[in-house]
Protein backbone atom coordinates (compact mmCIF):
# COMPACT_ATOMS: atom_id res chain seq x y z
CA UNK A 1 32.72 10.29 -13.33
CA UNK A 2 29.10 11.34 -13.72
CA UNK A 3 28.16 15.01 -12.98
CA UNK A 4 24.39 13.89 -12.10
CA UNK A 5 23.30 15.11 -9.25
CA UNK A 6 19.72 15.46 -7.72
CA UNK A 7 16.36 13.49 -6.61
CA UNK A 8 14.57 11.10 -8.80
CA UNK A 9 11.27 9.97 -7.80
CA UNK A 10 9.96 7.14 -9.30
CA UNK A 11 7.10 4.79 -9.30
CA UNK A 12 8.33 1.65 -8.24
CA UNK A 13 6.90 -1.60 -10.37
CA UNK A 14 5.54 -4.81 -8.62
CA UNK A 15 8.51 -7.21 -7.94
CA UNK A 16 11.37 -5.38 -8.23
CA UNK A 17 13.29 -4.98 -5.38
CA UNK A 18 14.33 -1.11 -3.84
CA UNK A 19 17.84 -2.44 -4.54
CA UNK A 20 16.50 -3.50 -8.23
CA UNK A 21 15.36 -0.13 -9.11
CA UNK A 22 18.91 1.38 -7.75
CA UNK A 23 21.23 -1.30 -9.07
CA UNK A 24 19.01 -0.45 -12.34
CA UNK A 25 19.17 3.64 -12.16
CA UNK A 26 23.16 3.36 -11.28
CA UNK A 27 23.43 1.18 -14.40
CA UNK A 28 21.34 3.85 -16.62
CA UNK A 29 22.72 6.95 -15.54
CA UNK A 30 25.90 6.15 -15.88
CA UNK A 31 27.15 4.71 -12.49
CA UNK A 32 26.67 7.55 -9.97
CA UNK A 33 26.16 6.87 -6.54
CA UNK A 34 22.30 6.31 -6.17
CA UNK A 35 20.33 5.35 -2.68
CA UNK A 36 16.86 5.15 -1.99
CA UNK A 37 15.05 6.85 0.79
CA UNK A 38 12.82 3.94 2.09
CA UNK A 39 12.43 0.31 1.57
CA UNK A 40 9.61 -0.72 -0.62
CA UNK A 41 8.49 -4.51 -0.54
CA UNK A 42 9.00 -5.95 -3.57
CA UNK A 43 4.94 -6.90 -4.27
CA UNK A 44 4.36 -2.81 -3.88
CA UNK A 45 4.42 -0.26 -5.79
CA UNK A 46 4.56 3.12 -5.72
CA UNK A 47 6.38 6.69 -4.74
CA UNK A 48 10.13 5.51 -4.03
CA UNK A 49 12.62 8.51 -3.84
CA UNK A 50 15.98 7.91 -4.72
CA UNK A 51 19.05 10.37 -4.47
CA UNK A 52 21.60 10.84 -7.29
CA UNK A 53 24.96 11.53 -7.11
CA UNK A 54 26.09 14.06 -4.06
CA UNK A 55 22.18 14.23 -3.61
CA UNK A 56 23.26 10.96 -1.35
CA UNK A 57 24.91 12.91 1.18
CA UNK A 58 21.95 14.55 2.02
CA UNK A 59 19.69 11.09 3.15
CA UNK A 60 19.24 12.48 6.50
CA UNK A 61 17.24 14.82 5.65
CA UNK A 62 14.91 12.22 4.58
CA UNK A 63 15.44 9.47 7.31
CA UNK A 64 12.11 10.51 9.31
CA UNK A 65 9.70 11.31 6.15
CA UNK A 66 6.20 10.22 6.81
CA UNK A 67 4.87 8.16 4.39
CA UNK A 68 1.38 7.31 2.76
CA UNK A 69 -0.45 4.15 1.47
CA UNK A 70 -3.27 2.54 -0.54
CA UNK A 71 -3.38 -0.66 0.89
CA UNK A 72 -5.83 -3.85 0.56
CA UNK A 73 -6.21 -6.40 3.33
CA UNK A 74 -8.06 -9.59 2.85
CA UNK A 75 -9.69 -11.60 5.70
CA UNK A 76 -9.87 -15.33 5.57
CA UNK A 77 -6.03 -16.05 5.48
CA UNK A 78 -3.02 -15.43 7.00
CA UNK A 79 0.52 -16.04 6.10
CA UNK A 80 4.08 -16.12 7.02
CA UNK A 81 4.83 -13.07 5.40
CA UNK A 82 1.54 -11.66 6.55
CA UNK A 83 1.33 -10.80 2.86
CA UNK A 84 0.13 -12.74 -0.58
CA UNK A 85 3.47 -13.74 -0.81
CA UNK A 86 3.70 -15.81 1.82
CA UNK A 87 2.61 -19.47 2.95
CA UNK A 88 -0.86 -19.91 4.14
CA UNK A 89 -0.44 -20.18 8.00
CA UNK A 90 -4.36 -19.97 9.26
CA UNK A 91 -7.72 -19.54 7.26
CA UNK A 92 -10.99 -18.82 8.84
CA UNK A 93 -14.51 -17.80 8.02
CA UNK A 94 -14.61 -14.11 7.31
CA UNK A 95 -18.65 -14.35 7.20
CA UNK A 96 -18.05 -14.15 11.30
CA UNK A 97 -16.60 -10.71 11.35
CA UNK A 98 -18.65 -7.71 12.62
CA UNK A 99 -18.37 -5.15 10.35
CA UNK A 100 -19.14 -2.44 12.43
CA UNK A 101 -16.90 -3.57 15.07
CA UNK A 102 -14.02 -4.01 12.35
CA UNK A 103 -14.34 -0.37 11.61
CA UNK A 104 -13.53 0.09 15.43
CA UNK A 105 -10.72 -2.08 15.56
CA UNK A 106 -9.48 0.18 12.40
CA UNK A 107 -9.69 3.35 14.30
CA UNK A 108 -8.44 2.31 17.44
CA UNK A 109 -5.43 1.80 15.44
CA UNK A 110 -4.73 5.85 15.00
CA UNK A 111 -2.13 7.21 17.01
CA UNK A 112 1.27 6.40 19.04
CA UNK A 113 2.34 2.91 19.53
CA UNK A 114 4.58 0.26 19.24
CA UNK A 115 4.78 -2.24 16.21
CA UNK A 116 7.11 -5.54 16.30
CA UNK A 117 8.48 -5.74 13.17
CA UNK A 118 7.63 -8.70 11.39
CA UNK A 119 10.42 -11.72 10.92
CA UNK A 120 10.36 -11.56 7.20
CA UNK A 121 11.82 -7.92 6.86
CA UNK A 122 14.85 -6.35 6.19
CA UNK A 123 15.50 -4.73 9.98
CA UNK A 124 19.08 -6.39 11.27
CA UNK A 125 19.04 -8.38 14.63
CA UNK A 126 23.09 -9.67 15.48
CA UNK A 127 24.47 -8.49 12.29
CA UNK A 128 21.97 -10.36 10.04
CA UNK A 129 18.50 -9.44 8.64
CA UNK A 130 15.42 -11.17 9.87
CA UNK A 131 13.97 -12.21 6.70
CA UNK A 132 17.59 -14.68 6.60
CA UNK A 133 16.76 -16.05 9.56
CA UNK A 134 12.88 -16.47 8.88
CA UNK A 135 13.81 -18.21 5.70
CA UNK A 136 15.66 -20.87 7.94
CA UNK A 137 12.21 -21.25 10.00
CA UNK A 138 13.88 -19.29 13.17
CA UNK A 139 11.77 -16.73 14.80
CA UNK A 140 13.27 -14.40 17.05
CA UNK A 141 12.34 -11.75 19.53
CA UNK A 142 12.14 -8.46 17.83
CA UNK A 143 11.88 -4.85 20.30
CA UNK A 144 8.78 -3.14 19.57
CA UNK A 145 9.15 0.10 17.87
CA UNK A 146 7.26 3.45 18.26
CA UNK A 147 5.22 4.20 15.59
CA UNK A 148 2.42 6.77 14.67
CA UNK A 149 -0.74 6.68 12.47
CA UNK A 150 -1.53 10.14 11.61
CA UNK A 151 -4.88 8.83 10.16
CA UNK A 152 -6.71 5.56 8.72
CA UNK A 153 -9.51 6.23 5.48
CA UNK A 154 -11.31 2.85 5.60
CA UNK A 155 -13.63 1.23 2.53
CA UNK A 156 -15.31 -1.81 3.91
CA UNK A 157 -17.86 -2.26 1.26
CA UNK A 158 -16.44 -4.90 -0.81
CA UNK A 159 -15.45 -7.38 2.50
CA UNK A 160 -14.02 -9.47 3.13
CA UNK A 161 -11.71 -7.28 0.81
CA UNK A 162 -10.81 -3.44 2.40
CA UNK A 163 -9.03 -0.41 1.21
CA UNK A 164 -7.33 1.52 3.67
CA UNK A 165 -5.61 4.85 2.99
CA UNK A 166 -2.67 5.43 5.74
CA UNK A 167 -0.50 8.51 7.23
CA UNK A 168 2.30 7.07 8.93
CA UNK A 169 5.52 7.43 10.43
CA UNK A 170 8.30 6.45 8.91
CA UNK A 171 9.13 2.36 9.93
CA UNK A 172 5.95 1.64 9.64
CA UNK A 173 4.79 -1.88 8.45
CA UNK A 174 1.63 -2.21 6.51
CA UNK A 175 1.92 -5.75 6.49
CA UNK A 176 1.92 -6.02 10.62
CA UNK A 177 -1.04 -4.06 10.66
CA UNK A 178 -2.95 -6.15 8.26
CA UNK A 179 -1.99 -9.31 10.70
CA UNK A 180 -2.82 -7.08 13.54
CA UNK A 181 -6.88 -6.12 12.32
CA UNK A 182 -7.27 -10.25 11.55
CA UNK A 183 -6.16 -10.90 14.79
CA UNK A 184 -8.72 -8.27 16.41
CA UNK A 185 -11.59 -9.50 14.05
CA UNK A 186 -11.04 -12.70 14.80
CA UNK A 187 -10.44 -13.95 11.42
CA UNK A 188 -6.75 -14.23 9.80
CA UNK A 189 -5.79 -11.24 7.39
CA UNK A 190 -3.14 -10.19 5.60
CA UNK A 191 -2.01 -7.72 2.71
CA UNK A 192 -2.85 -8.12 -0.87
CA UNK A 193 -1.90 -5.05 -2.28
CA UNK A 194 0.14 -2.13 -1.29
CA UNK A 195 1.21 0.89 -3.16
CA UNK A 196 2.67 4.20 -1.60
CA UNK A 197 1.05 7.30 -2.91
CA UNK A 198 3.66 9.49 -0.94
CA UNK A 199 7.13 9.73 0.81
CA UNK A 200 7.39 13.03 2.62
CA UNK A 201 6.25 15.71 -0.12
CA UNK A 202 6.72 14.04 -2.94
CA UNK A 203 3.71 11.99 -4.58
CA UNK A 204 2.46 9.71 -7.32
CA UNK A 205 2.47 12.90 -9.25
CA UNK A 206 5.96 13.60 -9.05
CA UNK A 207 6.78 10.29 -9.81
CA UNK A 208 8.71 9.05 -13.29
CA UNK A 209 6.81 5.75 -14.56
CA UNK A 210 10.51 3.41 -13.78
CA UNK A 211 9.37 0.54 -15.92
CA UNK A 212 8.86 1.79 -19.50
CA UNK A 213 12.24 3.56 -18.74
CA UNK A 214 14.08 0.50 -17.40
CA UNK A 215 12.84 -1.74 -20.35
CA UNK A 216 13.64 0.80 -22.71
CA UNK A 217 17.14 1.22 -22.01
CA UNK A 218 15.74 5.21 -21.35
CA UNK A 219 18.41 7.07 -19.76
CA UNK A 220 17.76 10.11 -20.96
CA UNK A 221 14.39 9.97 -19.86
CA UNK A 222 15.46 9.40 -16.14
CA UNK A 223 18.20 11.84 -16.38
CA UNK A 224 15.42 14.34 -17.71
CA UNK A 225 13.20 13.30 -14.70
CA UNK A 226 16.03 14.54 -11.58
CA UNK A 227 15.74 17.45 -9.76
CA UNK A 228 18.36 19.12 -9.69
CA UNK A 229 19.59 19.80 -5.63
């Protein structure tokens, strides 16, 4: 039985799954117990705590972390997924959108209020996850859920391509709020790029590289990288 226990924070590589990266860490530490602290999608990247060993025991101290993202939305298309990953749904001509007025609709977007999830994530309606169900083309109703921006940093210069920097609540789904601005601009949008720069106080900068490690076989350099509870 492994002795490891502690937090590992890593920086989570495009495609893998959270459930990659801890089926992976398990596997190269040893077998410990390992959970994460928040689902990643699996195009992002980015700050993804995970807890080692009796470190698990302590999740709830983590369950209402705020989080923060670099994200890019592009206008013109929408999708499924309301990410790249998804199937085109809508296009439309993002020459139409009023900048200035976009930069409003951003804003307006700061605070309390409620988000739907979206149908392709992991949030369980009757026992199964949406994403199964959205796979076999059923859409359900979702309950909104309360959610706070803390702040929005917006960089509009290279439209119909932003960057948006984003203090959140935990729960919070990047990808709805992409769909949410095309919807307000009047022009379909969606998320091209996402990568968390924090989960609660730990940031990019605290963050083990995974992917070197993983391909490596490295455990010793993720067993180096815990700290220690």
């Amino acid at each position: 039985m492994s002795d490891l226990n502690g937090i590992l924070v890593v920086d989570k590589p495009s495609s893998w799954t959270s459930h990659d990266v801890v089926q992976k860490t398990k596997n190269l530490l040893g077998g410990p117990k390992v959970g994460h602290t928040g689902t990643l999608d699996p195009f992002a990247t980015g700050v993804l705590v995970l807890l080692v060993g009796k470190a698990t025991k302590q999740a709830k101290f983590f369950e209402n972390d705020e989080k923060r993202y670099h994200a890019e939305i592009t206008f013109g298309y929408a999708t499924d997924t309301f990410d790249s990953t998804g199937r085109v749904t809508s296009t439309g001509d993002s020459d139409a959108v009023n900048r200035e007025g976009l930069k409003s609709f951003i804003h307006s977007l700061e605070g309390e209020s409620e988000q739907i999830p979206p149908m392709y994530s992991a949030v369980k309606v009757g026992g199964k996850k949406l994403y199964q169900l959205a796979r076999t083309g059923k859409e359900i109703e979702r309950k909104p859920r309360k959610i706070v921006i803390q702040s929005i940093e917006a960089h509009i210069e290279d439209f119909p391509k932003i960057q948006l920097n984003i203090h959140c609540s935990k729960g919070t789904y990047i990808r709805a709020i992409a769909d949410q601005l095309g919807t307000m601009a009047g022009c379909p949008a969606c998320l091209t790029a996402l990568r968390r720069t924090s989960s609660g106080t730990y940031t990019l900068d605290d963050a083990v590289a995974f992917l070197p490690l993983a391909e490596a076989g490295d455990s010793d350099g993720l067993k180096e990288a815990i700290i220690p509870l």
